[in-house]
PDB file of N, CA and C in Angstrom:
ATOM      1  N   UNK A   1      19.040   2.562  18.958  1.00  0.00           N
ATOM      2  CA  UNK A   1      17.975   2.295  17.994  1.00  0.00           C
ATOM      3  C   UNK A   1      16.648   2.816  18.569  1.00  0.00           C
ATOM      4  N   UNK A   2      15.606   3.507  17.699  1.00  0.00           N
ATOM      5  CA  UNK A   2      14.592   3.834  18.446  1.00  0.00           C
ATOM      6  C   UNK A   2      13.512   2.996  18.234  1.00  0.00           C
ATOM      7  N   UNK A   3      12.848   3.202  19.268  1.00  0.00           N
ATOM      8  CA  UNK A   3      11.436   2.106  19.532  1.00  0.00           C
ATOM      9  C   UNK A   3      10.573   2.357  18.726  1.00  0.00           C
ATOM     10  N   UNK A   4       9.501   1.626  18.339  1.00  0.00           N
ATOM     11  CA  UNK A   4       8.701   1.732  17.226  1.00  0.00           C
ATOM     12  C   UNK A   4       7.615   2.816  17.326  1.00  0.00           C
ATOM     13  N   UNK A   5       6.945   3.335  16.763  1.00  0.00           N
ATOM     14  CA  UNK A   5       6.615   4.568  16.554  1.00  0.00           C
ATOM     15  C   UNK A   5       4.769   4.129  17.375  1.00  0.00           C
ATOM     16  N   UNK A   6       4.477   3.113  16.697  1.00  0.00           N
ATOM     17  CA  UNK A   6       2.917   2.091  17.604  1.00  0.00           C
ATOM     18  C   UNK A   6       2.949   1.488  18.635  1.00  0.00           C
ATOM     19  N   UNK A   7       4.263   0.555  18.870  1.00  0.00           N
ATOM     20  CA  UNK A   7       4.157  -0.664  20.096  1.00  0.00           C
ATOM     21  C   UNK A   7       4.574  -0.102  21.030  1.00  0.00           C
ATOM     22  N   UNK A   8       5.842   0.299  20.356  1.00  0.00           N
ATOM     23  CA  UNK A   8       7.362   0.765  21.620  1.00  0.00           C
ATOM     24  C   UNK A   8       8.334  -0.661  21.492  1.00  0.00           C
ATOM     25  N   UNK A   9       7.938  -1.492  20.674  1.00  0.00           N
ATOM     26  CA  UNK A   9       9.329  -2.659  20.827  1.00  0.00           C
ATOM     27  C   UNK A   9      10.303  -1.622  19.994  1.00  0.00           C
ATOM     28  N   UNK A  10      11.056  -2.752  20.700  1.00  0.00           N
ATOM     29  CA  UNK A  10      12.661  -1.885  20.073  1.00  0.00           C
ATOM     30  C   UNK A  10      12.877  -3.782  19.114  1.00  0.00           C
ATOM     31  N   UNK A  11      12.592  -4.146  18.972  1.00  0.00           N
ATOM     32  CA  UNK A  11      12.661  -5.024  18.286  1.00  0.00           C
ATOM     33  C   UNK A  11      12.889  -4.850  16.287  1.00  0.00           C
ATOM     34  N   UNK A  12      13.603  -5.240  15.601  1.00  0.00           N
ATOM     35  CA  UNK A  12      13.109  -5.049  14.044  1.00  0.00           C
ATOM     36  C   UNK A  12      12.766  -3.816  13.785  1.00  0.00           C
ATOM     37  N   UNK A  13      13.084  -2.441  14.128  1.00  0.00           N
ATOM     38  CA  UNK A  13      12.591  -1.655  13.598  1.00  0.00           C
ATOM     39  C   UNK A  13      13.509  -0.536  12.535  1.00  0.00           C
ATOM     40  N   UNK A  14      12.816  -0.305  12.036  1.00  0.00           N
ATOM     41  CA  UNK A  14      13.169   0.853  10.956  1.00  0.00           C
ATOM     42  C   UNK A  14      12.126   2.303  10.614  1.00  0.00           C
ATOM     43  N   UNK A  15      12.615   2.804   9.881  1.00  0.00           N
ATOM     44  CA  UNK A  15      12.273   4.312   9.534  1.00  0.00           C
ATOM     45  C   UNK A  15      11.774   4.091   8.546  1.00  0.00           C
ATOM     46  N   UNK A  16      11.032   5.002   8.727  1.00  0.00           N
ATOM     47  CA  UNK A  16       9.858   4.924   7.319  1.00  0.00           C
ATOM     48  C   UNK A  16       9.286   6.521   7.543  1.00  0.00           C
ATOM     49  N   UNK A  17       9.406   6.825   6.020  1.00  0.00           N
ATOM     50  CA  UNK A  17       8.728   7.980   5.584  1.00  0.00           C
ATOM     51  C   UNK A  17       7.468   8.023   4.926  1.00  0.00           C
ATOM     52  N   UNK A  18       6.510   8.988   5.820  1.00  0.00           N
ATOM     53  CA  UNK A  18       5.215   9.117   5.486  1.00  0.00           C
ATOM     54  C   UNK A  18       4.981  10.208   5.002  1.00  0.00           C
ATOM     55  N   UNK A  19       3.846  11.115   4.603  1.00  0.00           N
ATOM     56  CA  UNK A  19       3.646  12.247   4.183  1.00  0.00           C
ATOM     57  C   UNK A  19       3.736  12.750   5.713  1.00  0.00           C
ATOM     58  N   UNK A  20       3.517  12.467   6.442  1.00  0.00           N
ATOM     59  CA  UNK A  20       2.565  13.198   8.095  1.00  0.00           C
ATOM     60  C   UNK A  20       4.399  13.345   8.459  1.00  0.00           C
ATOM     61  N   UNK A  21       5.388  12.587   7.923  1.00  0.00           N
ATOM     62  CA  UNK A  21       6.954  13.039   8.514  1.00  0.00           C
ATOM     63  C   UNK A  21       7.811  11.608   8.831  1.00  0.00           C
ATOM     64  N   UNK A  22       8.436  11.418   9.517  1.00  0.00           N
ATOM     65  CA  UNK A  22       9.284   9.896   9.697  1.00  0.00           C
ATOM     66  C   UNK A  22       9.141   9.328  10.620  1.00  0.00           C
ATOM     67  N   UNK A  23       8.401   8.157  10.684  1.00  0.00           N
ATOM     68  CA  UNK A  23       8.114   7.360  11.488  1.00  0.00           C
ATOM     69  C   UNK A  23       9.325   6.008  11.835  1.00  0.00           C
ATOM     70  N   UNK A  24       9.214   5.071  12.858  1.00  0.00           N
ATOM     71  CA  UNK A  24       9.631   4.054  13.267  1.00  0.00           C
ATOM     72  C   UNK A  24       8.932   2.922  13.439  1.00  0.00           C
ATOM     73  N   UNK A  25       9.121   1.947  12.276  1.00  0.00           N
ATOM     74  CA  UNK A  25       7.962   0.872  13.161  1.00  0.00           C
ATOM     75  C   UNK A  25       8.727  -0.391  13.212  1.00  0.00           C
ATOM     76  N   UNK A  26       8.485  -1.264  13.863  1.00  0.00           N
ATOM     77  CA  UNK A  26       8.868  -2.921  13.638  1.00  0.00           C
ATOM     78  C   UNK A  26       8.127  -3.198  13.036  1.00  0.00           C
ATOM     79  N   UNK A  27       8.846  -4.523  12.367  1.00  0.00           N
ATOM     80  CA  UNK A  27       8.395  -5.562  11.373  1.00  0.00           C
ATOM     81  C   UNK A  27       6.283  -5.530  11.558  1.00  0.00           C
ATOM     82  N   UNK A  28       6.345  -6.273  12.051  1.00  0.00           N
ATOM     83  CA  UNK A  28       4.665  -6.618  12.828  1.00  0.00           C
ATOM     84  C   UNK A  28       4.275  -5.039  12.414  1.00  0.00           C
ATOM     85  N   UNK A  29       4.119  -4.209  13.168  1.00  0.00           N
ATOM     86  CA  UNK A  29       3.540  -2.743  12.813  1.00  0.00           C
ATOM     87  C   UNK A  29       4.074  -2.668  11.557  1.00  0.00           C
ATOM     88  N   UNK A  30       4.492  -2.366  10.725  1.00  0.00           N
ATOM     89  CA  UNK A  30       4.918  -2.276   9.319  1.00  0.00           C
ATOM     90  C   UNK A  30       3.891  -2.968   8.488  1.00  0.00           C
ATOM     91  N   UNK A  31       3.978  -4.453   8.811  1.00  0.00           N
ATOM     92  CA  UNK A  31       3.531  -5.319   8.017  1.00  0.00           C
ATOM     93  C   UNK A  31       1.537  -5.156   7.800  1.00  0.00           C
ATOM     94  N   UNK A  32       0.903  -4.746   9.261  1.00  0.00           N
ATOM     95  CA  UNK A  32      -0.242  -4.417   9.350  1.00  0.00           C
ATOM     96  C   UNK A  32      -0.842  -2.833   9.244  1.00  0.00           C
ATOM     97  N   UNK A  33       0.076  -2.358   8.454  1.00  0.00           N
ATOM     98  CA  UNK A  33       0.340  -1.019   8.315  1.00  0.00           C
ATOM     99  C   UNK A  33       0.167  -1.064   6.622  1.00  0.00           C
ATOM    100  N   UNK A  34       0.570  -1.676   6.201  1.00  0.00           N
ATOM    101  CA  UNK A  34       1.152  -2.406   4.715  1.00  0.00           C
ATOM    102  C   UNK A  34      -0.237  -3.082   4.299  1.00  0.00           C
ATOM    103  N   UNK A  35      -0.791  -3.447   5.132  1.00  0.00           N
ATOM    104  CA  UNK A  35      -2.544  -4.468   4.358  1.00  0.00           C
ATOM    105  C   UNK A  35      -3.477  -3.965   5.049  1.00  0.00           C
ATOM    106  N   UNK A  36      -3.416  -2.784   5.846  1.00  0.00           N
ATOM    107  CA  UNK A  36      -4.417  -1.229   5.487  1.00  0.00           C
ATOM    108  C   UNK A  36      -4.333  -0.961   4.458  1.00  0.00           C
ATOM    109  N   UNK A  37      -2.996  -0.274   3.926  1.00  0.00           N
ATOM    110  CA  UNK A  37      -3.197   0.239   2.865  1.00  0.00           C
ATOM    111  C   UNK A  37      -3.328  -0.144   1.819  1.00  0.00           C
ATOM    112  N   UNK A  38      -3.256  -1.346   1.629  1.00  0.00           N
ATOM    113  CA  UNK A  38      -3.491  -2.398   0.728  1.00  0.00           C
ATOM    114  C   UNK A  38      -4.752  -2.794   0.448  1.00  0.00           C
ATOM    115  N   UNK A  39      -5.494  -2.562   1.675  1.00  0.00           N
ATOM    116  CA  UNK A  39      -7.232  -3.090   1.246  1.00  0.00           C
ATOM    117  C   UNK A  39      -7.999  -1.215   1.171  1.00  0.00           C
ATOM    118  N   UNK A  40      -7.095  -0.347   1.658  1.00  0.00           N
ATOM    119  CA  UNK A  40      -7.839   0.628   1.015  1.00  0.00           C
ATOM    120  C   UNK A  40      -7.776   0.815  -0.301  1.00  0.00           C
ATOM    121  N   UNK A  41      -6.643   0.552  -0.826  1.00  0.00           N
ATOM    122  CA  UNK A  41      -6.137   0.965  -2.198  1.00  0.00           C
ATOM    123  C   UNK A  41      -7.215   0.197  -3.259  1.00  0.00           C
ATOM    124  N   UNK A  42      -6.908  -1.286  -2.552  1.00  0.00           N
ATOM    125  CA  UNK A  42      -8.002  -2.495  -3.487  1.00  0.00           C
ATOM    126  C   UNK A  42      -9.291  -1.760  -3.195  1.00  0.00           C
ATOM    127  N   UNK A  43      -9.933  -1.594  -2.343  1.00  0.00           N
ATOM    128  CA  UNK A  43     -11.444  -0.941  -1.984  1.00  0.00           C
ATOM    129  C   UNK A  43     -11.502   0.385  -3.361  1.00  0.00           C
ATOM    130  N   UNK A  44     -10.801   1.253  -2.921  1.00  0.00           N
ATOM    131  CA  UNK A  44     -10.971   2.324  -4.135  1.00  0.00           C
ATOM    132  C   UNK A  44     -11.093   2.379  -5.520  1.00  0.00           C
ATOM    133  N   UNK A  45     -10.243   0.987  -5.752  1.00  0.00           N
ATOM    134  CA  UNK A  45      -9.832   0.724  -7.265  1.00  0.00           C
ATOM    135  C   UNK A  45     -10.648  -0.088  -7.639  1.00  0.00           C
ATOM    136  N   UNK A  46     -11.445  -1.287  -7.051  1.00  0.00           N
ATOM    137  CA  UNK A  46     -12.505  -2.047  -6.707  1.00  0.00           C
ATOM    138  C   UNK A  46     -13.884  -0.848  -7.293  1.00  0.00           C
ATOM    139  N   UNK A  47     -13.859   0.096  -6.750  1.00  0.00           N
ATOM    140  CA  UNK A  47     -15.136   1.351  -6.761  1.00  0.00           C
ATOM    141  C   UNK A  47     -15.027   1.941  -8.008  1.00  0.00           C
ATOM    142  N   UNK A  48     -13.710   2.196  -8.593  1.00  0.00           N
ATOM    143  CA  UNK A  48     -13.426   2.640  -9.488  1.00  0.00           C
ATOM    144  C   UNK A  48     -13.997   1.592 -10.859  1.00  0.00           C
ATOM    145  N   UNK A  49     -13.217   0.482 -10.967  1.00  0.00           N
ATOM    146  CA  UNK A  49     -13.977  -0.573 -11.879  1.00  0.00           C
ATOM    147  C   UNK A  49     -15.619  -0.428 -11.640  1.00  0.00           C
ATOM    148  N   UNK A  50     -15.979  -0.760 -10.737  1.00  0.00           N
ATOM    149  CA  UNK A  50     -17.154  -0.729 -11.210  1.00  0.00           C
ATOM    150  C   UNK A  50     -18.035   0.660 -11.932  1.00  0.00           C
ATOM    151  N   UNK A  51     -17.735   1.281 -11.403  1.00  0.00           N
ATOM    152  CA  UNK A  51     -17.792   3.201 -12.422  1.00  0.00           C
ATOM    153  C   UNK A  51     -17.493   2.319 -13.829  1.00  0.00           C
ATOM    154  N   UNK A  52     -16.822   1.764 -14.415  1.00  0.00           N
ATOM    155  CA  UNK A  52     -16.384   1.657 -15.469  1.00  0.00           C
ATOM    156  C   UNK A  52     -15.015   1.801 -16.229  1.00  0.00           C
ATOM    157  N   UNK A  53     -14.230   2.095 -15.377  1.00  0.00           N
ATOM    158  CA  UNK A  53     -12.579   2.118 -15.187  1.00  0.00           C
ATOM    159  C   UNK A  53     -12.246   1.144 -15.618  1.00  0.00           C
ATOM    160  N   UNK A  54     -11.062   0.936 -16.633  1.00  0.00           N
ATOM    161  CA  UNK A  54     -10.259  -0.396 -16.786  1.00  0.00           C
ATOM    162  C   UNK A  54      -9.415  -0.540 -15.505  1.00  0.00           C
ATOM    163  N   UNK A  55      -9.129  -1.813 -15.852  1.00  0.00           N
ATOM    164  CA  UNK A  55      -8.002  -1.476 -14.508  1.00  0.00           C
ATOM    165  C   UNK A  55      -6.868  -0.832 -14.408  1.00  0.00           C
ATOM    166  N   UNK A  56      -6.157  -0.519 -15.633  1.00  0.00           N
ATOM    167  CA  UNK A  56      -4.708   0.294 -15.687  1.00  0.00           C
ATOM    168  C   UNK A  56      -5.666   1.844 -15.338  1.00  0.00           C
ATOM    169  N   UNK A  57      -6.729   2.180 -15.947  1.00  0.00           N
ATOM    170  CA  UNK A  57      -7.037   3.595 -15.822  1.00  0.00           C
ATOM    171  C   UNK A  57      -7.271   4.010 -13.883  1.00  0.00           C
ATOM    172  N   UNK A  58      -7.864   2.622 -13.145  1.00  0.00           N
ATOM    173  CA  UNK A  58      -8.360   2.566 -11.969  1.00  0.00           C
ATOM    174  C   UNK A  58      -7.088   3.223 -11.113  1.00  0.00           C
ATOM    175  N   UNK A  59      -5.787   1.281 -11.968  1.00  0.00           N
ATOM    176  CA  UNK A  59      -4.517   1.861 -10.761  1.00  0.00           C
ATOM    177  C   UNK A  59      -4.247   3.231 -10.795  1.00  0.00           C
ATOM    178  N   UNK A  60      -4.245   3.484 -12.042  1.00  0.00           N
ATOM    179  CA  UNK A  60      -3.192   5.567 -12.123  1.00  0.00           C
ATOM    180  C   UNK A  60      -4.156   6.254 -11.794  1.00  0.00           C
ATOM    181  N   UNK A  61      -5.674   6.404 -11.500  1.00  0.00           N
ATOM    182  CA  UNK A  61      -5.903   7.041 -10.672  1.00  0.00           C
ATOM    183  C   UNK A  61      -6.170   6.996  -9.370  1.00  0.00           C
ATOM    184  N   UNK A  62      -5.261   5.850  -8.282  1.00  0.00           N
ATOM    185  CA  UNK A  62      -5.117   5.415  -7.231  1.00  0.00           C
ATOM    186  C   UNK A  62      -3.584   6.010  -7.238  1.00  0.00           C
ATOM    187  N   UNK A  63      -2.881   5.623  -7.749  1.00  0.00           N
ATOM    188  CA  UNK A  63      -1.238   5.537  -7.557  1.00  0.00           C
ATOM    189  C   UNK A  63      -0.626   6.383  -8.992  1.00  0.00           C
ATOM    190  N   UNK A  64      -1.266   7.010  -9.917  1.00  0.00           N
ATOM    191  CA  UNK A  64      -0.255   7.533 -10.688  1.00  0.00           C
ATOM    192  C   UNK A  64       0.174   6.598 -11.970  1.00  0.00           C
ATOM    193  N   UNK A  65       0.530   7.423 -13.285  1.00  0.00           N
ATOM    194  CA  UNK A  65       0.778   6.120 -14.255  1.00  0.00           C
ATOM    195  C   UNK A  65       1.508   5.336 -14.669  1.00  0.00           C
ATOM    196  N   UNK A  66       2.967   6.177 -13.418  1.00  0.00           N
ATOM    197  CA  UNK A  66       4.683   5.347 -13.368  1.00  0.00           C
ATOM    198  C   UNK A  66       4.397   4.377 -12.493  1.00  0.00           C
ATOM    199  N   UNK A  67       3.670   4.765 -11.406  1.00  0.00           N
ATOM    200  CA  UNK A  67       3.986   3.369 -10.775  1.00  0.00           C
ATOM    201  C   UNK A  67       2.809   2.395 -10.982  1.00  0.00           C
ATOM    202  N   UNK A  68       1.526   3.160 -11.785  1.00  0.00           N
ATOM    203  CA  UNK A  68       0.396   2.032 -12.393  1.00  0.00           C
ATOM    204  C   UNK A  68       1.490   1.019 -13.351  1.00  0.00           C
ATOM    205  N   UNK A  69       2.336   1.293 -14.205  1.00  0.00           N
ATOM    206  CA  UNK A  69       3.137   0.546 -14.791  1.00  0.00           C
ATOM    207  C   UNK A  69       3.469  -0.758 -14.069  1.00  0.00           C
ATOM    208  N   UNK A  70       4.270  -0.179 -13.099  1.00  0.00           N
ATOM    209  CA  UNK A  70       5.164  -0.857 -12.408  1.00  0.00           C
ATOM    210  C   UNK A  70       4.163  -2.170 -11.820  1.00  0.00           C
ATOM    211  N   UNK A  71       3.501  -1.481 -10.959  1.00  0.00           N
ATOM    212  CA  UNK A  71       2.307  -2.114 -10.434  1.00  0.00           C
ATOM    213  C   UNK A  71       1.802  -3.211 -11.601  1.00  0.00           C
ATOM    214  N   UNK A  72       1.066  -3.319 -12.419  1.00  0.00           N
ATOM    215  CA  UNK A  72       0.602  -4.320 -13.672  1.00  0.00           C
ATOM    216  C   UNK A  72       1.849  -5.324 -13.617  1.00  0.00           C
ATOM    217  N   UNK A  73       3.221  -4.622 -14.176  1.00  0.00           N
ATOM    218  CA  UNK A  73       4.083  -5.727 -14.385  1.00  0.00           C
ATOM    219  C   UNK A  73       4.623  -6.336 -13.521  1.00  0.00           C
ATOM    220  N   UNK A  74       4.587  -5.972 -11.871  1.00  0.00           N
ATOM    221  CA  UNK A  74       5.376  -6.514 -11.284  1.00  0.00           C
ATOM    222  C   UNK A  74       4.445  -7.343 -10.193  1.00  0.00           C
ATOM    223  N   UNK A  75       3.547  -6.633  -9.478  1.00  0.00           N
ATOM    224  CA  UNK A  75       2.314  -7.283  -8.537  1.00  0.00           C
ATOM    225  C   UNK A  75       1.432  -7.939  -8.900  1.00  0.00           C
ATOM    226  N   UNK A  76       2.161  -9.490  -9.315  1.00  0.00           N
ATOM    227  CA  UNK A  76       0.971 -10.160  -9.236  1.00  0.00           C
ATOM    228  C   UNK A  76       0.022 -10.490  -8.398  1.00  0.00           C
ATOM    229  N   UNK A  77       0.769 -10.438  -6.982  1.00  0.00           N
ATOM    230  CA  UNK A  77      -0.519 -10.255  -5.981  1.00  0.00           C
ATOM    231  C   UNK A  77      -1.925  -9.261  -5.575  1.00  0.00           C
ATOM    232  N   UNK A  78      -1.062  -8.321  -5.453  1.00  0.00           N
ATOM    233  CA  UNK A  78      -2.388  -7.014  -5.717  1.00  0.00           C
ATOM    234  C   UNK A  78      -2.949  -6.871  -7.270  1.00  0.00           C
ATOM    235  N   UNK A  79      -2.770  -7.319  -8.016  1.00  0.00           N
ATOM    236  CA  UNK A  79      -3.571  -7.680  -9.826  1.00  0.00           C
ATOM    237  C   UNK A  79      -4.697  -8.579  -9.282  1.00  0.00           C
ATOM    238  N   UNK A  80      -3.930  -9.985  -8.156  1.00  0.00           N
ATOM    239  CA  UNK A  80      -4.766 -11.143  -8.283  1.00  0.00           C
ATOM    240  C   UNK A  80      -6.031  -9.816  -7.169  1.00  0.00           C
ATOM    241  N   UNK A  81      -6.044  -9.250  -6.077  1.00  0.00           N
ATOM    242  CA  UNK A  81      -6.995  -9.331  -5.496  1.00  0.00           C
ATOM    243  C   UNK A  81      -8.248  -8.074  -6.039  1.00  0.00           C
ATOM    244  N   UNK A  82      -7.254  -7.080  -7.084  1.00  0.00           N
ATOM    245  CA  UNK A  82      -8.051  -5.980  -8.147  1.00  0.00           C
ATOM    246  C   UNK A  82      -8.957  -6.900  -8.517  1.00  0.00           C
ATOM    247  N   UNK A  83      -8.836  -8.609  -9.238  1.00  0.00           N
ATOM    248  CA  UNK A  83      -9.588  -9.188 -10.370  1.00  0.00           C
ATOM    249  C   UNK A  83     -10.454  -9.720  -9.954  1.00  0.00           C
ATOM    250  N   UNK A  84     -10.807  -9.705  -8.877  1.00  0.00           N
ATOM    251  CA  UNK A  84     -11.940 -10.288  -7.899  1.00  0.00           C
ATOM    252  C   UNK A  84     -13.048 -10.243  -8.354  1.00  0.00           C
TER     253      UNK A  84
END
């Protein structure tokens, strides 16, 4: 099994594909990897509303309008922290 791509535990880890190529991370690196991109995404879409963006127009131009879909119906968590 290979060691994580940040720590080096060999603990929990898995493969993950990025644009930059395939990475390895454990759980922990994953997870704080995961609410970066999570408060960039909210930050952008956050910038976007205030421009005047609804929020479905904000998500698809953050993420696209298949997974803006998806996103609305399924994340109620990232909806709750967009409505801030």
């Amino acid at each position: 099994m290979a060691a994580c791509s940040c720590c080096g535990s060999d603990k929990e880890v898995s493969d993950i594909e990025l644009t930059k190529g395939k990475f390895s991370l454990c759980a922990t690196c994953y997870q704080e990897l995961d609410k970066k991109i999570t408060n960039i995404c909210v930050g952008k879409i956050m910038q976007m509303r205030r421009m005047g963006l609804s929020q479905k127009e904000a998500i698809e131009a953050v993420f696209g309008s298949h997974e803006a879909d998806i996103i609305l119906a399924t994340d109620a968590e990232f909806n709750k922290m967009i409505y801030r």
